[in-house]
C-alpha atoms as a PDB file:
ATOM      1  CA  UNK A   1     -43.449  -7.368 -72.877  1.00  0.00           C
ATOM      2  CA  UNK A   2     -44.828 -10.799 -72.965  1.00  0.00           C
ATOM      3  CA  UNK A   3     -46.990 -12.585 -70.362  1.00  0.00           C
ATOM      4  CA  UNK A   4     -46.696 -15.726 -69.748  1.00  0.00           C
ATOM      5  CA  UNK A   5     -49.636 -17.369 -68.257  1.00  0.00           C
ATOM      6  CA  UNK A   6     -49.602 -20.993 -66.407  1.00  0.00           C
ATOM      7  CA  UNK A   7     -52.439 -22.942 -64.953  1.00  0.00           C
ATOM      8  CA  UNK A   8     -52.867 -23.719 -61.481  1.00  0.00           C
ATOM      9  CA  UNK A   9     -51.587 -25.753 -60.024  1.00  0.00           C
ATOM     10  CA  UNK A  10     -48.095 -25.284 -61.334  1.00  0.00           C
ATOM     11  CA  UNK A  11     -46.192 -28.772 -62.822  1.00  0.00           C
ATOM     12  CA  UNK A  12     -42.559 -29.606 -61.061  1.00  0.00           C
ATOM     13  CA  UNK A  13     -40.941 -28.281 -64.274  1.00  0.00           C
ATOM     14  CA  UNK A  14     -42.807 -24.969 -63.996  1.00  0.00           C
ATOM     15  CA  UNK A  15     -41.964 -24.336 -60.477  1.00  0.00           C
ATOM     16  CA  UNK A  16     -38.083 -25.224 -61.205  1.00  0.00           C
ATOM     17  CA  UNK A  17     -38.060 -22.725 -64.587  1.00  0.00           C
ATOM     18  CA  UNK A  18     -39.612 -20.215 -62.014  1.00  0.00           C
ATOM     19  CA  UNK A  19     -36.777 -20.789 -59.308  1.00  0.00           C
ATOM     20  CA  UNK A  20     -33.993 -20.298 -61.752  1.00  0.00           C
ATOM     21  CA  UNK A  21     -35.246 -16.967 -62.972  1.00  0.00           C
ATOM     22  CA  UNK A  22     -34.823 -15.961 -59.717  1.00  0.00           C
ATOM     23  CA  UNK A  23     -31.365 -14.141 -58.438  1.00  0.00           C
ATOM     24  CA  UNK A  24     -29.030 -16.196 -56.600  1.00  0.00           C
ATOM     25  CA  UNK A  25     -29.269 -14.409 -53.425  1.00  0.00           C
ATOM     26  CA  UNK A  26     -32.871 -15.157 -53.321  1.00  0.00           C
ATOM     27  CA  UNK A  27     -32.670 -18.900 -54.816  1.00  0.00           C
ATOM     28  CA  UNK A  28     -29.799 -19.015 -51.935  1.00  0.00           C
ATOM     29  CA  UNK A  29     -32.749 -17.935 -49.324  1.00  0.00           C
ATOM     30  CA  UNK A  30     -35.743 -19.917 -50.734  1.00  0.00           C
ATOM     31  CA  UNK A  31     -33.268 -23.141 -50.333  1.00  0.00           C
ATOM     32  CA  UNK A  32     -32.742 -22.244 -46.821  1.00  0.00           C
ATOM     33  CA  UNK A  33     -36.490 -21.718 -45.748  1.00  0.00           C
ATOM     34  CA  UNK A  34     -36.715 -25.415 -47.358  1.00  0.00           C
ATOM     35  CA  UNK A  35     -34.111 -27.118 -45.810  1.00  0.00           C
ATOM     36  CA  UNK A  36     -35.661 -25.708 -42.501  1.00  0.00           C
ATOM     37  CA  UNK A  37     -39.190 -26.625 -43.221  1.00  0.00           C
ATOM     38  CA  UNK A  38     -38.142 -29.880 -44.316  1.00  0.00           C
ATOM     39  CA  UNK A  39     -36.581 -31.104 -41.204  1.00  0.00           C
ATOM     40  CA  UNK A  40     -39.920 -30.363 -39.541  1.00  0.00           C
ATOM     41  CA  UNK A  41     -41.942 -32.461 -42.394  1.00  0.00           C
ATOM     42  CA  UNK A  42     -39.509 -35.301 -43.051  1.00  0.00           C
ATOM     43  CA  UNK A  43     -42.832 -37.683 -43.778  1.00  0.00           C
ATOM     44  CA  UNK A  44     -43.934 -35.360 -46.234  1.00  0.00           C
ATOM     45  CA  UNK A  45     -43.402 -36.228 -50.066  1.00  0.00           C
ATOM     46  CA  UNK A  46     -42.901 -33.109 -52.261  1.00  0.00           C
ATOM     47  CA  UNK A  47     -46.581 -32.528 -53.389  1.00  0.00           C
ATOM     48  CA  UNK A  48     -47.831 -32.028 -50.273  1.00  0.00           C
ATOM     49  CA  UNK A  49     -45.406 -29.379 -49.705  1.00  0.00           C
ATOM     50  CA  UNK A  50     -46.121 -27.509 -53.137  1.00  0.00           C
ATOM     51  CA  UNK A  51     -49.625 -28.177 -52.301  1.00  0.00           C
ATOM     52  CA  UNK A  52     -49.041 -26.226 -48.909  1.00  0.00           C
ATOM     53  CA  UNK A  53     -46.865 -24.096 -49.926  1.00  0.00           C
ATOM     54  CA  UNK A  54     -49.817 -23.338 -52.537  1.00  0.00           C
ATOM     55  CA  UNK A  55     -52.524 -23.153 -50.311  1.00  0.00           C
ATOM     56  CA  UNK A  56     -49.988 -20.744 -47.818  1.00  0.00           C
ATOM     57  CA  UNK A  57     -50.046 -18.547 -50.573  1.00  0.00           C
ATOM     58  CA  UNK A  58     -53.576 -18.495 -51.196  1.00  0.00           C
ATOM     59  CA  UNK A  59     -54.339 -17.959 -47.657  1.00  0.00           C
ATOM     60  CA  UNK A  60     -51.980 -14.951 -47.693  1.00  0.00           C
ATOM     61  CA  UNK A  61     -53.855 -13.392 -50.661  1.00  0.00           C
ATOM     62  CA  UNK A  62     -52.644 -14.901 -54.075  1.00  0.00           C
ATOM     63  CA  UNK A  63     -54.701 -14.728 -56.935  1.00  0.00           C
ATOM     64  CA  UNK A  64     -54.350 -16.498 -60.312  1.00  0.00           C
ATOM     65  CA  UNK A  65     -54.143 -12.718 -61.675  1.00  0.00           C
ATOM     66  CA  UNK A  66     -51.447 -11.576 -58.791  1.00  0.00           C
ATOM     67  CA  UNK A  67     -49.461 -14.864 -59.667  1.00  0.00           C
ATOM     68  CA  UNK A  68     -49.944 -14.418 -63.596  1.00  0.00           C
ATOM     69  CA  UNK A  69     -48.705 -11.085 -63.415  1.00  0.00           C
ATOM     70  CA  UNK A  70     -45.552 -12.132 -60.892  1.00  0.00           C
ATOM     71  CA  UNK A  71     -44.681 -14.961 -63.452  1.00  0.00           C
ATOM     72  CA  UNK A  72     -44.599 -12.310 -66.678  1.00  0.00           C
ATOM     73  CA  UNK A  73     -42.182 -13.392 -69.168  1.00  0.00           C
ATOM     74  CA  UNK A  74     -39.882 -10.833 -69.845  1.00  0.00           C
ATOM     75  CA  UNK A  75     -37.562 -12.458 -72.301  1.00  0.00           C
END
């Protein structure tokens, strides 16, 4: 198996790579949840959102070791 490993905080191009592996159904959902959180934030540019979207996460219990091990490369 091989890890891959990114640093935080995670570029555009990382974040996109990580999308894509995902299955459609959940890509399908993920676009969703954004559509309806950007009608809320229309004045929001897109690093603020990652960067909530990255503190949400952290709030919630993330960990650079919990996210390295979710973004394992199994290719």
């Amino acid at each position: 198996m091989n890890q891959k490993t990114y640093q935080l905080p995670l570029t555009f191009e990382q974040i996109l790579n990580l999308f894509l592996q995902l299955p459609a159904q959940q890509q399908e959902q993920l676009i969703q949840e954004i559509k309806k959180k950007s009608l809320k934030n229309q004045d929001e540019d897109l690093l603020s959102v990652f960067d909530r979207i990255g503190r949400n996460a952290q709030a919630k219990g993330l960990t650079e070791e919990t996210l390295e091990e979710l973004l394992v490369d199994e290719s």
